[in-house]
N, C-alpha and C. Protein backbone atom coordinates (compact mmCIF):
# COMPACT_ATOMS: atom_id res chain seq x y z
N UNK A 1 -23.00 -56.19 -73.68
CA UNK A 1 -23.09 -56.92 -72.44
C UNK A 1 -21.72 -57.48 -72.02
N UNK A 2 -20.94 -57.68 -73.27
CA UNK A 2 -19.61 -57.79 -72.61
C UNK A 2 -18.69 -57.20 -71.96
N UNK A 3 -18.56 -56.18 -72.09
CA UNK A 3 -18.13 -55.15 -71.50
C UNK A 3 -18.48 -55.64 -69.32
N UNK A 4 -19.87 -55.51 -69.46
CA UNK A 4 -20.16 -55.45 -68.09
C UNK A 4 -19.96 -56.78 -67.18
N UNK A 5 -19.75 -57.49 -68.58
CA UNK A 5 -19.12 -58.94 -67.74
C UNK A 5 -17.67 -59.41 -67.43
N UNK A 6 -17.12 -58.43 -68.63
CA UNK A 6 -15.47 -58.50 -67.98
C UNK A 6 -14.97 -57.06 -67.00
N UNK A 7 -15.74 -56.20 -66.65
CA UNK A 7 -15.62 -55.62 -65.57
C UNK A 7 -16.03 -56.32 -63.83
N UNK A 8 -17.34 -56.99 -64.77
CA UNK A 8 -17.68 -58.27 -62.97
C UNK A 8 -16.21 -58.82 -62.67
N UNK A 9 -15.60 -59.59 -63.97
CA UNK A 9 -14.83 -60.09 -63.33
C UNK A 9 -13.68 -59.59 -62.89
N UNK A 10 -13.35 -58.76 -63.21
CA UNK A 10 -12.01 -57.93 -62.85
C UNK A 10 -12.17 -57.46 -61.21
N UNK A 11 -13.80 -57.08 -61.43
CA UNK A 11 -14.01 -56.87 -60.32
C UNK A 11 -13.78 -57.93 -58.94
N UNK A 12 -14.25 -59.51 -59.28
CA UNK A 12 -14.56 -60.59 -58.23
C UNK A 12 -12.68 -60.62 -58.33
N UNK A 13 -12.02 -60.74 -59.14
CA UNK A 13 -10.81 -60.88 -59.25
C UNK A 13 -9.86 -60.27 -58.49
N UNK A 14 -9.82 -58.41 -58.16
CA UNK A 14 -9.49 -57.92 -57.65
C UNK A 14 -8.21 -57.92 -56.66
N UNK A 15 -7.23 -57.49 -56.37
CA UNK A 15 -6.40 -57.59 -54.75
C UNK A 15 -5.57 -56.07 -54.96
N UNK A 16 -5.41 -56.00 -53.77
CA UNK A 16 -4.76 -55.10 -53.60
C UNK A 16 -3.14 -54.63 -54.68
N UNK A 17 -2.94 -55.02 -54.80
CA UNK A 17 -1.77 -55.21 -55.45
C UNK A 17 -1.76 -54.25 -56.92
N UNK A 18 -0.68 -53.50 -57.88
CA UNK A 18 -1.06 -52.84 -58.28
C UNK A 18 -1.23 -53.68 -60.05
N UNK A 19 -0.99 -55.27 -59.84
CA UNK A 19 -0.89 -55.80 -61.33
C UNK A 19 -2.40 -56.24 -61.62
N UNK A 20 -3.80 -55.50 -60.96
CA UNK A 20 -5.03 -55.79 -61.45
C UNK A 20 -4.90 -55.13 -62.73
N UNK A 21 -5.92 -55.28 -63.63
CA UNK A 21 -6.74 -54.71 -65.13
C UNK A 21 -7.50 -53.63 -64.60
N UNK A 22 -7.14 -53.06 -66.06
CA UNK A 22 -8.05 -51.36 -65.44
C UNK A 22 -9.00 -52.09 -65.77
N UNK A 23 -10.39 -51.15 -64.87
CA UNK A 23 -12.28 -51.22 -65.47
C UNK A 23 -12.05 -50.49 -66.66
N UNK A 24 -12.79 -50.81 -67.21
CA UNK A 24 -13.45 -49.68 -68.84
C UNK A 24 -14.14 -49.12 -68.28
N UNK A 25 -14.30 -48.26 -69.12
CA UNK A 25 -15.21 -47.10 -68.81
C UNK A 25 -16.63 -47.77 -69.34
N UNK A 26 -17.73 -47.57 -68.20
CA UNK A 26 -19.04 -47.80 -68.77
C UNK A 26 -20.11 -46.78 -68.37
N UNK A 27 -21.14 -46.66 -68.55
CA UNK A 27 -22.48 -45.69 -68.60
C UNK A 27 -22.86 -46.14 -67.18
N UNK A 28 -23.91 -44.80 -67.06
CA UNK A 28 -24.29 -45.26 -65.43
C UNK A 28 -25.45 -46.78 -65.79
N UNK A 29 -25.55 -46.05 -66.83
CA UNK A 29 -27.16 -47.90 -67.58
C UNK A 29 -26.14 -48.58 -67.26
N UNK A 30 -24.95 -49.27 -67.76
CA UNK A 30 -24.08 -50.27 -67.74
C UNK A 30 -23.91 -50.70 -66.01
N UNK A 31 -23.44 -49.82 -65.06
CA UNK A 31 -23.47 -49.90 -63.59
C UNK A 31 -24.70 -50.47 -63.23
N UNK A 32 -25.65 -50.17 -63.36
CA UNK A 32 -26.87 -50.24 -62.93
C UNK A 32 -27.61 -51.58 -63.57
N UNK A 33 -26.91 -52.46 -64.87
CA UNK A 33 -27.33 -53.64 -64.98
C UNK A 33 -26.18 -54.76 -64.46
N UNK A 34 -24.76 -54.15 -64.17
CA UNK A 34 -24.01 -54.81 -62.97
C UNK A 34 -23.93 -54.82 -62.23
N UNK A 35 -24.96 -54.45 -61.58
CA UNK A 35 -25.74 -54.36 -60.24
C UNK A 35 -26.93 -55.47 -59.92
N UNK A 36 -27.61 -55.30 -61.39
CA UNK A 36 -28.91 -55.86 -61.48
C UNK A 36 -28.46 -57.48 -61.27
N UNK A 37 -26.88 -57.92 -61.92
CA UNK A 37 -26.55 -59.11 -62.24
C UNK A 37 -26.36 -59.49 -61.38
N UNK A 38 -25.32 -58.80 -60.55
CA UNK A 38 -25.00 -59.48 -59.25
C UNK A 38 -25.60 -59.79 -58.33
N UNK A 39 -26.88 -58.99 -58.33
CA UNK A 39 -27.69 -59.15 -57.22
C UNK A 39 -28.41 -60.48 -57.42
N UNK A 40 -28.95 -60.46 -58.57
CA UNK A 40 -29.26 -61.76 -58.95
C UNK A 40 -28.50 -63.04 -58.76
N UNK A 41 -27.57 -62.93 -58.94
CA UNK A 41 -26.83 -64.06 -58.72
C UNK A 41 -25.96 -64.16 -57.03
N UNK A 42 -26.06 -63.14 -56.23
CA UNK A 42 -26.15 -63.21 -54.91
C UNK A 42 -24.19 -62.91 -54.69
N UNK A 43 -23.93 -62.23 -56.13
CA UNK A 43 -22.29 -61.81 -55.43
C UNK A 43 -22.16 -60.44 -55.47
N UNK A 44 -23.27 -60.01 -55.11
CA UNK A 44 -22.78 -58.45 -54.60
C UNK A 44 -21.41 -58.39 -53.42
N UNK A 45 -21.39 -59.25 -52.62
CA UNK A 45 -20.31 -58.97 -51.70
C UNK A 45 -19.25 -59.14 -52.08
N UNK A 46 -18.99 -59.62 -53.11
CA UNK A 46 -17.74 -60.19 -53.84
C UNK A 46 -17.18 -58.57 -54.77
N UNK A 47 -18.91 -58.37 -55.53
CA UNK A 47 -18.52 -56.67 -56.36
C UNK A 47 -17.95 -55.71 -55.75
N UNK A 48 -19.05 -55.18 -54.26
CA UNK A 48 -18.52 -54.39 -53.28
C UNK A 48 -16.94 -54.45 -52.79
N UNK A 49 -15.95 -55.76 -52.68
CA UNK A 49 -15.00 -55.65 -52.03
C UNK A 49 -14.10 -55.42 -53.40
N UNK A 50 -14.36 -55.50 -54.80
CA UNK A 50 -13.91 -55.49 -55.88
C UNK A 50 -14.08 -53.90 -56.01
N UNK A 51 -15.04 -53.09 -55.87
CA UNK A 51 -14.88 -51.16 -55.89
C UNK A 51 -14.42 -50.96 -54.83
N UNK A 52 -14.25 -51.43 -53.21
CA UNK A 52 -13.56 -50.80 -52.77
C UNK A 52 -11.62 -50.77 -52.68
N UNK A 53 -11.50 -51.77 -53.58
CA UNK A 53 -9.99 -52.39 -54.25
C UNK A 53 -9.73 -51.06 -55.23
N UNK A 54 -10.74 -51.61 -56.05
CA UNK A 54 -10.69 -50.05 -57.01
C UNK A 54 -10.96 -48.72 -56.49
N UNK A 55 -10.74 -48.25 -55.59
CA UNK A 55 -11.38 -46.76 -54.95
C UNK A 55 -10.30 -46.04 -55.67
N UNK A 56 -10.62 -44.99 -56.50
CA UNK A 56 -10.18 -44.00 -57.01
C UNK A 56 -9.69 -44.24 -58.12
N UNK A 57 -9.97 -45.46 -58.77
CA UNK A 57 -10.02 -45.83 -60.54
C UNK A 57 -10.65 -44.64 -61.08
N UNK A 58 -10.31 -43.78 -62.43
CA UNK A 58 -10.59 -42.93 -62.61
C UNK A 58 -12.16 -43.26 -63.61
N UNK A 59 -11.97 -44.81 -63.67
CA UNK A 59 -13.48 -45.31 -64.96
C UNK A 59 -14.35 -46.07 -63.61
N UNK A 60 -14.04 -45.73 -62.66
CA UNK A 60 -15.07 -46.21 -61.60
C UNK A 60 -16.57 -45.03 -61.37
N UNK A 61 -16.90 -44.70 -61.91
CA UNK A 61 -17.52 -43.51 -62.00
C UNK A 61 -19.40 -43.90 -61.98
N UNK A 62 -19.63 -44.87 -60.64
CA UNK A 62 -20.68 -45.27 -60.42
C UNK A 62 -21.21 -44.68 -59.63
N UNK A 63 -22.80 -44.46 -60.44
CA UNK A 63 -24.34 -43.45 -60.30
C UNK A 63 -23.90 -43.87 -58.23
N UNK A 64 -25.01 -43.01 -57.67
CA UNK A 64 -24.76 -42.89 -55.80
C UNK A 64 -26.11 -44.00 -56.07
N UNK A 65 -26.93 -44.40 -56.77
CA UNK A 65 -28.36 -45.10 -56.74
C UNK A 65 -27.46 -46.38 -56.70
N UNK A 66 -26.34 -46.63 -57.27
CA UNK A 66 -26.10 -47.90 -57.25
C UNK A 66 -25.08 -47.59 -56.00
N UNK A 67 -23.89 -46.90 -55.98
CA UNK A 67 -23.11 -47.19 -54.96
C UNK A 67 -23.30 -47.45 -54.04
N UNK A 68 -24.09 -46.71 -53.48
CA UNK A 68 -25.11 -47.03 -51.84
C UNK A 68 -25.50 -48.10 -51.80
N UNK A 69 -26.43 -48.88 -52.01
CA UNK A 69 -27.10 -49.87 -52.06
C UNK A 69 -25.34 -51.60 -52.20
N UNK A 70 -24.80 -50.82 -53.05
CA UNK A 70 -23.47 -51.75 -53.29
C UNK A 70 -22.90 -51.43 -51.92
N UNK A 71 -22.24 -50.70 -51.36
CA UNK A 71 -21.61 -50.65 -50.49
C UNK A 71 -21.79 -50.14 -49.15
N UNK A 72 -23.26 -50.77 -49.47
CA UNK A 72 -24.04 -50.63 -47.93
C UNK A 72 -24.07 -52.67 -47.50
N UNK A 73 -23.58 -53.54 -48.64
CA UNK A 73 -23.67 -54.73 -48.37
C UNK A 73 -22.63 -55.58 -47.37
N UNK A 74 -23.13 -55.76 -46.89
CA UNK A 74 -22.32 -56.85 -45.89
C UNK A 74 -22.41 -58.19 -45.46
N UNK A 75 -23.20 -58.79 -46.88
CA UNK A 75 -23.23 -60.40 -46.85
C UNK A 75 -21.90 -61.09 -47.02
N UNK A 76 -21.79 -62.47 -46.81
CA UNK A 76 -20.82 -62.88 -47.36
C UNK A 76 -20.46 -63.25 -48.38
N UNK A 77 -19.59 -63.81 -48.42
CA UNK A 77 -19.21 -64.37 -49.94
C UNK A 77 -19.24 -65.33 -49.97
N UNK A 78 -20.16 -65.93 -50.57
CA UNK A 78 -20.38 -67.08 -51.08
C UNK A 78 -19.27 -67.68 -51.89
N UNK A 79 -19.05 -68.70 -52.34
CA UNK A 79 -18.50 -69.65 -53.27
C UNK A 79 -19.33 -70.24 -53.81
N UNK A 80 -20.36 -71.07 -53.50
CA UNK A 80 -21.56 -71.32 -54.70
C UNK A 80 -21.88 -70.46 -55.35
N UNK A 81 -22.38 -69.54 -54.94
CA UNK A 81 -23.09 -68.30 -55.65
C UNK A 81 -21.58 -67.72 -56.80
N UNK A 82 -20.76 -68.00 -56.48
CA UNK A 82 -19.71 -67.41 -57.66
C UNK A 82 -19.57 -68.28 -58.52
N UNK A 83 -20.03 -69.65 -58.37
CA UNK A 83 -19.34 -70.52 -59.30
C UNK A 83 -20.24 -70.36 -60.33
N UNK A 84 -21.39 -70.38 -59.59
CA UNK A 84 -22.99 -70.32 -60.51
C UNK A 84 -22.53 -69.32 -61.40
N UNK A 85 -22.27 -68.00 -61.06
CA UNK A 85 -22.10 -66.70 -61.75
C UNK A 85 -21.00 -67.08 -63.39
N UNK A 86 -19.79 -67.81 -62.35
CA UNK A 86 -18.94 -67.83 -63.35
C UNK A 86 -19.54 -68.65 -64.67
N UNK A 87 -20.07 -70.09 -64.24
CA UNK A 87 -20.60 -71.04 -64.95
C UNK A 87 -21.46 -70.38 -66.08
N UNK A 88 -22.54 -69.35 -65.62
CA UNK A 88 -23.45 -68.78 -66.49
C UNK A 88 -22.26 -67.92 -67.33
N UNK A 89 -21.14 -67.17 -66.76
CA UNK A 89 -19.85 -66.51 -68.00
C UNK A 89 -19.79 -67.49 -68.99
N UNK A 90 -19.64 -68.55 -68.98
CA UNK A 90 -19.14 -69.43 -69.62
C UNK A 90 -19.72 -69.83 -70.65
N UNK A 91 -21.13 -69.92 -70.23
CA UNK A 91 -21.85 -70.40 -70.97
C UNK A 91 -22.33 -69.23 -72.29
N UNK A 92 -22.30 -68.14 -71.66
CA UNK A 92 -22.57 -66.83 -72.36
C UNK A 92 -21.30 -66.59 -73.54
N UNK A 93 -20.73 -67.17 -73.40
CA UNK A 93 -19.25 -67.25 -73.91
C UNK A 93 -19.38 -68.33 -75.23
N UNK A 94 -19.90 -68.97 -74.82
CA UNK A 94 -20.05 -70.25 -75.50
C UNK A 94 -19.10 -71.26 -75.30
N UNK A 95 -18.12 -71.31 -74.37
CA UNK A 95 -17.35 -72.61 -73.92
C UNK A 95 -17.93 -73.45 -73.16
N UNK A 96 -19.70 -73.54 -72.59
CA UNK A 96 -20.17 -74.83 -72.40
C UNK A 96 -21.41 -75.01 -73.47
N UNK A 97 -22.25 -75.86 -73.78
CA UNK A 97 -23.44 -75.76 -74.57
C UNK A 97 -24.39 -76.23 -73.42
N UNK A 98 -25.58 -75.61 -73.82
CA UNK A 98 -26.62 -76.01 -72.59
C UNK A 98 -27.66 -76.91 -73.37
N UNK A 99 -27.62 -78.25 -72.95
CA UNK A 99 -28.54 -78.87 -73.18
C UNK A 99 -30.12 -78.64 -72.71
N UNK A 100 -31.21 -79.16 -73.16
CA UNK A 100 -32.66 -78.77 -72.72
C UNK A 100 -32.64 -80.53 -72.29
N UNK A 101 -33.45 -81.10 -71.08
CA UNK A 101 -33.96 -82.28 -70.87
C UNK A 101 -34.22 -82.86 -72.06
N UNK A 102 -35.42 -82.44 -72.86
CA UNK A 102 -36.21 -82.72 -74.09
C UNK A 102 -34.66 -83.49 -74.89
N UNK A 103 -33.59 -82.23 -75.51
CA UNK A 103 -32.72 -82.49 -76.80
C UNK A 103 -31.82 -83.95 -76.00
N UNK A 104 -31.64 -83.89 -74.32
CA UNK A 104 -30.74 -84.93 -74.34
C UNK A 104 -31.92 -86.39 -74.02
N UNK A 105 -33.39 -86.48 -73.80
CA UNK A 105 -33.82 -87.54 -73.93
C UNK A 105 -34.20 -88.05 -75.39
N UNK A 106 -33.90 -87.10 -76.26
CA UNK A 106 -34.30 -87.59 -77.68
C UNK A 106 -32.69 -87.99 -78.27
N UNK A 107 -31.54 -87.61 -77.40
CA UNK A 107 -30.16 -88.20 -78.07
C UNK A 107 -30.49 -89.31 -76.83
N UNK A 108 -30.76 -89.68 -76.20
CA UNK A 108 -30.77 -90.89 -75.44
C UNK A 108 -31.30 -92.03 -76.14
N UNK A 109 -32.75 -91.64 -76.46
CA UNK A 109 -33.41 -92.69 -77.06
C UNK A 109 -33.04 -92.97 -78.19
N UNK A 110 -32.41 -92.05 -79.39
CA UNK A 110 -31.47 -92.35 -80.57
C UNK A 110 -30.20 -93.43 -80.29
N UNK A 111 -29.79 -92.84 -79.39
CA UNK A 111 -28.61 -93.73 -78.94
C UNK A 111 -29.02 -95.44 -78.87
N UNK A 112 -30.00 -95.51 -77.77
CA UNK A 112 -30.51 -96.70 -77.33
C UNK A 112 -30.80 -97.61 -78.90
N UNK A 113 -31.76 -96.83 -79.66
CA UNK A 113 -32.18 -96.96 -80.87
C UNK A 113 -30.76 -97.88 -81.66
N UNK A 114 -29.78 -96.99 -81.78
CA UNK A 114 -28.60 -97.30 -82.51
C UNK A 114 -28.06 -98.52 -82.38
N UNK A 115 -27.83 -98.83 -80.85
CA UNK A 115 -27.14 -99.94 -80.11
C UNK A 115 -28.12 -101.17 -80.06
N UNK A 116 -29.39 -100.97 -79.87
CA UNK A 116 -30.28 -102.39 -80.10
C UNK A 116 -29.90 -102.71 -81.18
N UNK A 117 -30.23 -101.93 -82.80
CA UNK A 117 -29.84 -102.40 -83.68
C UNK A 117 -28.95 -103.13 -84.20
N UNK A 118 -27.10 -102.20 -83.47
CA UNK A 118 -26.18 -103.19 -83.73
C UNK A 118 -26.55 -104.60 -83.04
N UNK A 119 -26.86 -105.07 -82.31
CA UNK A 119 -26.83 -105.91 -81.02
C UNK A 119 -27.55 -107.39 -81.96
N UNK A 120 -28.57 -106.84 -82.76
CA UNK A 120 -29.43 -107.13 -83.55
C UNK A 120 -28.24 -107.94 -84.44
């Protein structure tokens, strides 16, 4: 899965210029669940302007089931919708930890617990 997440970003990253990162080479399965991601997370327009940066990368070698549908898009680009995207990288990464409600009201009430006592 990593793989298809440091191609997203190379992809959202993108400019014209010739000091981008090559894509790796991935499977048309691999295209077709960086497709699935983006869509989900609503930055297809961001991917689309990222392959047409890359047009004629020789590891760009994405199925026509996905290209079409990719570069038939003409939403915009969001900035929420990327941050979200990135935020979930991150987390997948493990440079944030995701708390559950539950684990931080039971360190709350520990806490509380702790500090009456000293107070005591």
């Amino acid at each position: 899965m990593n793989i298809i997440y440091r191609n997203m970003e190379r992809l959202i990253a993108c400019s014209s210029d010739s000091d981008r990162e090559r894509i790796e080479p991935m499977s048309a399965w691999k295209w077709r669940k960086l497709y699935q991601i983006a869509d989900k997370y609503g930055i297809v327009p961001w991917i689309a302007a990222g392959v047409r940066a890359y047009e004629g990368d020789f590891f760009m070698q994405i199925p026509e089931d996905v290209l079409t549908p990719l570069m038939s898009e003409c939403g915009d680009k969001s900035e929420e919708n990327l941050q979200t995207f990135q935020l979930q990288i991150e987390r997948s990464k493990g440079l944030l930890h995701h708390f559950s409600s539950k684990s931080l009201r039971a360190y709350t009430k520990d806490l509380i617990h702790t500090i009456t006592n000293i107070e005591e």
